[in-house]
N, C-alpha and C. Protein backbone atom coordinates (compact mmCIF):
# COMPACT_ATOMS: atom_id res chain seq x y z
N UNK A 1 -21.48 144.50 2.53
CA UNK A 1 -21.32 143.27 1.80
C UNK A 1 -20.40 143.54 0.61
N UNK A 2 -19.36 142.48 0.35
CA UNK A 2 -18.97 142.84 -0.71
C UNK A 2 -18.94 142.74 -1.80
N UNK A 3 -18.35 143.36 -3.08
CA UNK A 3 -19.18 143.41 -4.50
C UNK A 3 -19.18 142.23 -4.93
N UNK A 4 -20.14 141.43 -5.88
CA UNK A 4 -19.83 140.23 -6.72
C UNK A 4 -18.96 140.01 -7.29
N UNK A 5 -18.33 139.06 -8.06
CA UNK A 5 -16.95 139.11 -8.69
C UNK A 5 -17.78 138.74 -9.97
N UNK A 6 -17.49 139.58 -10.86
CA UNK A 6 -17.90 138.94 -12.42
C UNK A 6 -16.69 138.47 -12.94
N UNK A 7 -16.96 137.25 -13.39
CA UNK A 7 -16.00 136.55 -14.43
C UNK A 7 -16.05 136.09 -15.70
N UNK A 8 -15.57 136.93 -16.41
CA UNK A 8 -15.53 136.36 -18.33
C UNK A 8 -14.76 135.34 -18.48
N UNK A 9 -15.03 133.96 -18.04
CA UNK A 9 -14.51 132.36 -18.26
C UNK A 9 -13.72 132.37 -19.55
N UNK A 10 -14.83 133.00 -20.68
CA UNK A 10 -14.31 132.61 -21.66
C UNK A 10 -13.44 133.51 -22.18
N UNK A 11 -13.36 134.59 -21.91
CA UNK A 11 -12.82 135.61 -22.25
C UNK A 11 -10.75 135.10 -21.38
N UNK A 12 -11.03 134.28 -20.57
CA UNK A 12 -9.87 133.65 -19.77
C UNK A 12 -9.29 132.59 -20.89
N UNK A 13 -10.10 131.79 -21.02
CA UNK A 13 -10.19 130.18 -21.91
C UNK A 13 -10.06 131.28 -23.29
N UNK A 14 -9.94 132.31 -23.83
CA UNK A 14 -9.32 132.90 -25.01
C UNK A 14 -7.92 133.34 -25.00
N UNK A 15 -7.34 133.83 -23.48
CA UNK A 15 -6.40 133.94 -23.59
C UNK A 15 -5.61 133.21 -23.40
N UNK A 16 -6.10 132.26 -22.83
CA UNK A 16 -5.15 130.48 -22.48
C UNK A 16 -4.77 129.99 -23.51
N UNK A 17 -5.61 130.22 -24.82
CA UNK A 17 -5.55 129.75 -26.19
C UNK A 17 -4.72 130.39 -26.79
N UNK A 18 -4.43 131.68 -26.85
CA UNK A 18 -3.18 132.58 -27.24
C UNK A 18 -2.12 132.47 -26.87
N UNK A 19 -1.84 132.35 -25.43
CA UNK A 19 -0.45 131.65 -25.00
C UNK A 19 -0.23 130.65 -25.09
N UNK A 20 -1.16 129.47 -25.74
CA UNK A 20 -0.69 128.68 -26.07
C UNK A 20 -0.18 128.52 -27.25
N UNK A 21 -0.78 129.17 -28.16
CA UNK A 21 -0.34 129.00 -29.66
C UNK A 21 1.02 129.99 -29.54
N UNK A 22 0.79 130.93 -29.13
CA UNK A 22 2.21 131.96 -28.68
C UNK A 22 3.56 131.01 -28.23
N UNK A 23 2.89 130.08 -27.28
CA UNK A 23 3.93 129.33 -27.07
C UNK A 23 4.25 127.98 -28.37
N UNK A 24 3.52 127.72 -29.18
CA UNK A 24 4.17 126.67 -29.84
C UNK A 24 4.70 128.13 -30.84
N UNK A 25 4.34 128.90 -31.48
CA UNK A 25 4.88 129.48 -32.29
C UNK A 25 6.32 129.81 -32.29
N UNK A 26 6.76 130.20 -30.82
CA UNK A 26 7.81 130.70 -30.62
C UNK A 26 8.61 129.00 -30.13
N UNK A 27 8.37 128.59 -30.12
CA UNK A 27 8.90 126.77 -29.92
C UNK A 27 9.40 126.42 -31.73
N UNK A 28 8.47 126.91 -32.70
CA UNK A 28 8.79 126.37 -34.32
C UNK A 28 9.98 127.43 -34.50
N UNK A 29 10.09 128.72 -33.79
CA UNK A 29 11.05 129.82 -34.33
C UNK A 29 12.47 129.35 -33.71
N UNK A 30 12.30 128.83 -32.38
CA UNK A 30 13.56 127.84 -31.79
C UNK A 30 13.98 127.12 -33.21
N UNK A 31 13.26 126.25 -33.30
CA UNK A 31 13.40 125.30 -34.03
C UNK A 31 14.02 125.69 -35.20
N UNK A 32 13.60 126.75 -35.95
CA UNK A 32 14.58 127.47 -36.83
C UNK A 32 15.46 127.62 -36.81
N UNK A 33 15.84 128.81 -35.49
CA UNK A 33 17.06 128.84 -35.43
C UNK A 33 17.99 128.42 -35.32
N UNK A 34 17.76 127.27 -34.42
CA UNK A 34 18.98 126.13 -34.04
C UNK A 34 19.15 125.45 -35.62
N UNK A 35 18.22 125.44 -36.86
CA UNK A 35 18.11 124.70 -38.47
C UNK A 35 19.34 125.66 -38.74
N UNK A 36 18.97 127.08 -38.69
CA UNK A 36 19.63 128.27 -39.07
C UNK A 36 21.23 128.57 -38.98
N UNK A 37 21.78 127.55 -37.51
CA UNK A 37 22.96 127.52 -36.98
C UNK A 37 23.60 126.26 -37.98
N UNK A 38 23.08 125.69 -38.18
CA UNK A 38 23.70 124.43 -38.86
C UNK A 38 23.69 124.78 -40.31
N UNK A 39 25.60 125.24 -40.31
CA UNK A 39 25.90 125.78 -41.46
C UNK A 39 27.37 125.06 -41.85
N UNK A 40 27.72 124.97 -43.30
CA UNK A 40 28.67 123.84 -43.66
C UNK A 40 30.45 124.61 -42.91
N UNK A 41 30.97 124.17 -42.60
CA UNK A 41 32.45 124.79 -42.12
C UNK A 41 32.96 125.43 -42.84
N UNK A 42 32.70 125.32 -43.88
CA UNK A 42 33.43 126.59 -44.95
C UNK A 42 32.52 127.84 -45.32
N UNK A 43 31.75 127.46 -44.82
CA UNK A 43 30.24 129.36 -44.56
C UNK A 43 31.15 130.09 -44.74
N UNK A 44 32.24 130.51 -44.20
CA UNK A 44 32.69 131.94 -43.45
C UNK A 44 34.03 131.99 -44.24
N UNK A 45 34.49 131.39 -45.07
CA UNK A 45 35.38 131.49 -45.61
C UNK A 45 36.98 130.90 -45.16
N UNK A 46 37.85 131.08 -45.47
CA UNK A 46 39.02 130.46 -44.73
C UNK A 46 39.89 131.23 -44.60
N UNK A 47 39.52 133.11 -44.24
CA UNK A 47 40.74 133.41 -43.85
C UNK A 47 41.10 133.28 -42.25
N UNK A 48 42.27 133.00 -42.51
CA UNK A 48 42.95 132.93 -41.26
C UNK A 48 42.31 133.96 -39.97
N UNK A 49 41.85 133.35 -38.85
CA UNK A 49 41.51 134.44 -37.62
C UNK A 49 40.32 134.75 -38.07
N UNK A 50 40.00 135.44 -39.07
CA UNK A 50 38.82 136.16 -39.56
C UNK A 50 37.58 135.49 -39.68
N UNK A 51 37.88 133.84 -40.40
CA UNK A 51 36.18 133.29 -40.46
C UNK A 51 36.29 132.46 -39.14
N UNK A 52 37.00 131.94 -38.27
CA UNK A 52 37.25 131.38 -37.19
C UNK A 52 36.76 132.63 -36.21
N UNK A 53 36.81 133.55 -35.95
CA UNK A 53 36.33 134.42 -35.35
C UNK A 53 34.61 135.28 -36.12
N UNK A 54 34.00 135.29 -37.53
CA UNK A 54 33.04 135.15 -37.41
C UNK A 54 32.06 133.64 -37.62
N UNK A 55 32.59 132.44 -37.55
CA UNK A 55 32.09 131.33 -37.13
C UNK A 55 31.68 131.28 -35.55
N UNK A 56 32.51 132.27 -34.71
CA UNK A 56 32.31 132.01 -33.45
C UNK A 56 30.95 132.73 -33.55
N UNK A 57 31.45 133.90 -33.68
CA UNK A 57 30.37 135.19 -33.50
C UNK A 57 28.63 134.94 -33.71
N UNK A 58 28.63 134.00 -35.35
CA UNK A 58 27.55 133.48 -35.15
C UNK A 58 26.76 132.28 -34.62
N UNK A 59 28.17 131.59 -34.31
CA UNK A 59 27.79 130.81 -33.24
C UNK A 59 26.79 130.74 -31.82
N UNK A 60 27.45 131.92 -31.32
CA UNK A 60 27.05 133.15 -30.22
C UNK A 60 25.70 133.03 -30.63
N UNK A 61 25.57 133.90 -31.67
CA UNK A 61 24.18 134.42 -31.76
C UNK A 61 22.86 133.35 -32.03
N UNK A 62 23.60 132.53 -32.35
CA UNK A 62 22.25 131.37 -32.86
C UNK A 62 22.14 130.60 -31.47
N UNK A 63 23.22 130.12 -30.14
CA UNK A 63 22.89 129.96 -29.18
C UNK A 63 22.32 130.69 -28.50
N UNK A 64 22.38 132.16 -28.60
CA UNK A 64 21.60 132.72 -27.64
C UNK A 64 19.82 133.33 -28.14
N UNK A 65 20.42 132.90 -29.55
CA UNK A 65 18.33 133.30 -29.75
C UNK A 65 17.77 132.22 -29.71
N UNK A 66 18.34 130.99 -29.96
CA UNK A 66 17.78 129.59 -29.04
C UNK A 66 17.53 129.64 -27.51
N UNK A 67 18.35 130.04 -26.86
CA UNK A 67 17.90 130.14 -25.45
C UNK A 67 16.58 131.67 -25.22
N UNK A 68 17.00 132.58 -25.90
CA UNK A 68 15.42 133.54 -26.01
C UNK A 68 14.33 132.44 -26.18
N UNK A 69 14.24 132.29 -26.96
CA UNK A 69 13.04 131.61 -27.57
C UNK A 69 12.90 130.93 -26.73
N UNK A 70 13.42 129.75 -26.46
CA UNK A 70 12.94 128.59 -25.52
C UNK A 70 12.65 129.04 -24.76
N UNK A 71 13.27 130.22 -24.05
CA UNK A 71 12.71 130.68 -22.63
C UNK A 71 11.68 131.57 -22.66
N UNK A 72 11.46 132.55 -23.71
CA UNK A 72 10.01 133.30 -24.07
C UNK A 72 9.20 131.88 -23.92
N UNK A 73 8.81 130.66 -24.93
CA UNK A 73 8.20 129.53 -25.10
C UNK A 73 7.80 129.20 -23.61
N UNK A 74 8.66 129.17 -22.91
CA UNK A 74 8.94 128.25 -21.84
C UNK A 74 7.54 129.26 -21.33
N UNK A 75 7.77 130.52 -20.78
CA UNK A 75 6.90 131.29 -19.91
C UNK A 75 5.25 131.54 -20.86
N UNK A 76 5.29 131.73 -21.58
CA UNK A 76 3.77 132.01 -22.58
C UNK A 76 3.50 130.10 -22.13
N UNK A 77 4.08 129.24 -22.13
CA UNK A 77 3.44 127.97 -21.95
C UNK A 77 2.89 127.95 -20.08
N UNK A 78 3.85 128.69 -19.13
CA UNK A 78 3.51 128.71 -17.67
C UNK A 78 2.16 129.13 -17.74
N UNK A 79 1.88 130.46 -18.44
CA UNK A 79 1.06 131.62 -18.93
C UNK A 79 -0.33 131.20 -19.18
N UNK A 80 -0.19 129.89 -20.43
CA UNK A 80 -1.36 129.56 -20.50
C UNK A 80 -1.75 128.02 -19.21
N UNK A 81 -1.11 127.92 -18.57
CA UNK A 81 -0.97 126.94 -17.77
C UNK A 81 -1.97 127.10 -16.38
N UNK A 82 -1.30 128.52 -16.10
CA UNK A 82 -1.81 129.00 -14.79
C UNK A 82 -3.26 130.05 -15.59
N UNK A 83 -3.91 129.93 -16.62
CA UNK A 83 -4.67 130.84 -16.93
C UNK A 83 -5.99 129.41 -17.13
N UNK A 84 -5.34 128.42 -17.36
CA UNK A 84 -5.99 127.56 -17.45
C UNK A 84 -6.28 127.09 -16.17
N UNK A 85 -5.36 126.97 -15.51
CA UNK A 85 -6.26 126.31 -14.17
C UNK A 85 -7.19 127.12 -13.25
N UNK A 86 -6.54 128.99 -13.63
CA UNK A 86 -7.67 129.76 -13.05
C UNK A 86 -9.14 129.45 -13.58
N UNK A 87 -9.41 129.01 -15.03
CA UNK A 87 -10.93 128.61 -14.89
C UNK A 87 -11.26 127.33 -14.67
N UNK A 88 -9.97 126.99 -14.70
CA UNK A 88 -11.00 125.10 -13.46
C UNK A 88 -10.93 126.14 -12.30
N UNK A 89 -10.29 127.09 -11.22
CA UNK A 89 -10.95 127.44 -10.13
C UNK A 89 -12.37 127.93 -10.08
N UNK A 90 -12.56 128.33 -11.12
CA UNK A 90 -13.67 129.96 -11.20
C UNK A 90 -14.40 128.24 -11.33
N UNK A 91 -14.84 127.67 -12.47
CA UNK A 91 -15.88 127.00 -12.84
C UNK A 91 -16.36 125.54 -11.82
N UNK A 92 -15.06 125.37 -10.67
CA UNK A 92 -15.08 124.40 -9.70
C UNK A 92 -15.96 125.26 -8.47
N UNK A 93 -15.19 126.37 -8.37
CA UNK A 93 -16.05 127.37 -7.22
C UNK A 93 -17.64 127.65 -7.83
N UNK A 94 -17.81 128.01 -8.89
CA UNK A 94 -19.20 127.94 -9.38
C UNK A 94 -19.75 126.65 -9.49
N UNK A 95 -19.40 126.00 -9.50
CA UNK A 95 -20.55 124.33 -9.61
C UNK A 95 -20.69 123.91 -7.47
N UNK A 96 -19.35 124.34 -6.96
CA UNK A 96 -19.35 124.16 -5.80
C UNK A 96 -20.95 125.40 -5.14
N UNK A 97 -20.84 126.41 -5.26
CA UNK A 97 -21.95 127.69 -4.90
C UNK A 97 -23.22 126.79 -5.49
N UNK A 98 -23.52 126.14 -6.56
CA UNK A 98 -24.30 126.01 -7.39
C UNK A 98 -25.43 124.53 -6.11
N UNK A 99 -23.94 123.77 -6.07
CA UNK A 99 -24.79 122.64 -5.32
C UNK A 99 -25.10 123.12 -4.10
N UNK A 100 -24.09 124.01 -3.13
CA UNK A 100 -24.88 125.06 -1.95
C UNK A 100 -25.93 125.39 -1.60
N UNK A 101 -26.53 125.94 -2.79
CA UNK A 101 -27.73 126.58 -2.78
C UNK A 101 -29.06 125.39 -3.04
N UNK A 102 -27.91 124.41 -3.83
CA UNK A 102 -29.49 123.66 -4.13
C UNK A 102 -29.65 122.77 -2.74
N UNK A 103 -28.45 122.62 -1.69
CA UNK A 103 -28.77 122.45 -1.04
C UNK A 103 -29.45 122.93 0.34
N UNK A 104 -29.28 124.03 0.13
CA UNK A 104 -30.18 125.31 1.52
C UNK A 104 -31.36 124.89 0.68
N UNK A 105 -31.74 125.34 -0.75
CA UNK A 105 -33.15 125.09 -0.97
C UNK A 105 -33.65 124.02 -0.70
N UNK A 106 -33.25 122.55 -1.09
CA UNK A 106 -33.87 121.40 -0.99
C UNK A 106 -34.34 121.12 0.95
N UNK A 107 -33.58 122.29 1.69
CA UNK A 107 -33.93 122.14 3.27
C UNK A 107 -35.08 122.97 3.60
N UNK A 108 -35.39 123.76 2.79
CA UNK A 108 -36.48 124.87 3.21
C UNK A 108 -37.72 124.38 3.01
N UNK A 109 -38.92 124.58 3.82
CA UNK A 109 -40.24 123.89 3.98
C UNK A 109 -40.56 124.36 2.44
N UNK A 110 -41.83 123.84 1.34
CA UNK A 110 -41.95 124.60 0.12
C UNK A 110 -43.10 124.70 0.57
């Protein structure tokens, strides 16, 4: 026969709660950064080639830690998504076992 499955529900429903806040946290740091990119046209100075080429540069960089983020965000939100519906399985399969039994018992002579 094989072993029981023990399940810490809540110990699941704690970490669902972490990726979720994980995920808005890293959603407000988006949000920064893209604040962070929005800088006046004269930031970088006006030499010729030089602030036109580091305007790009940080351009670059503030699009691409916007796309980190959103996409870290994006997966810690899958994360708590699919961690969440594992305990609607666990707690649907346990209420399902639960009425099972009460129904073999309610058939047995008392």
């Amino acid at each position: 026969m094989p072993p029981d499955i023990d399940v810490d529900v809540q110990a699941i429903r704690r970490l669902e709660t972490a990726a979720r806040r994980l995920d808005s946290s890293l959603a407000g740091l988006e949000g920064q950064i893209v604040s962070a990119g929005d800088v006046p046209s004269g930031a970088f100075g006006h030499l010729p080639f030089a602030s036109d080429m580091l305007r790009s540069t940080y351009a670059e960089q503030v699009t691409g830690g916007t796309e980190l983020f959103g996409a870290a965000s994006a997966a810690f939100g899958r994360v708590a998504t699919a961690l969440g519906d594992t305990v609607e399985a666990y707690e649907r399969n346990e209420q399902d076992l639960d009425a099972g039994f009460k129904v073999i018992q309610s058939g047995l002579p008392g």
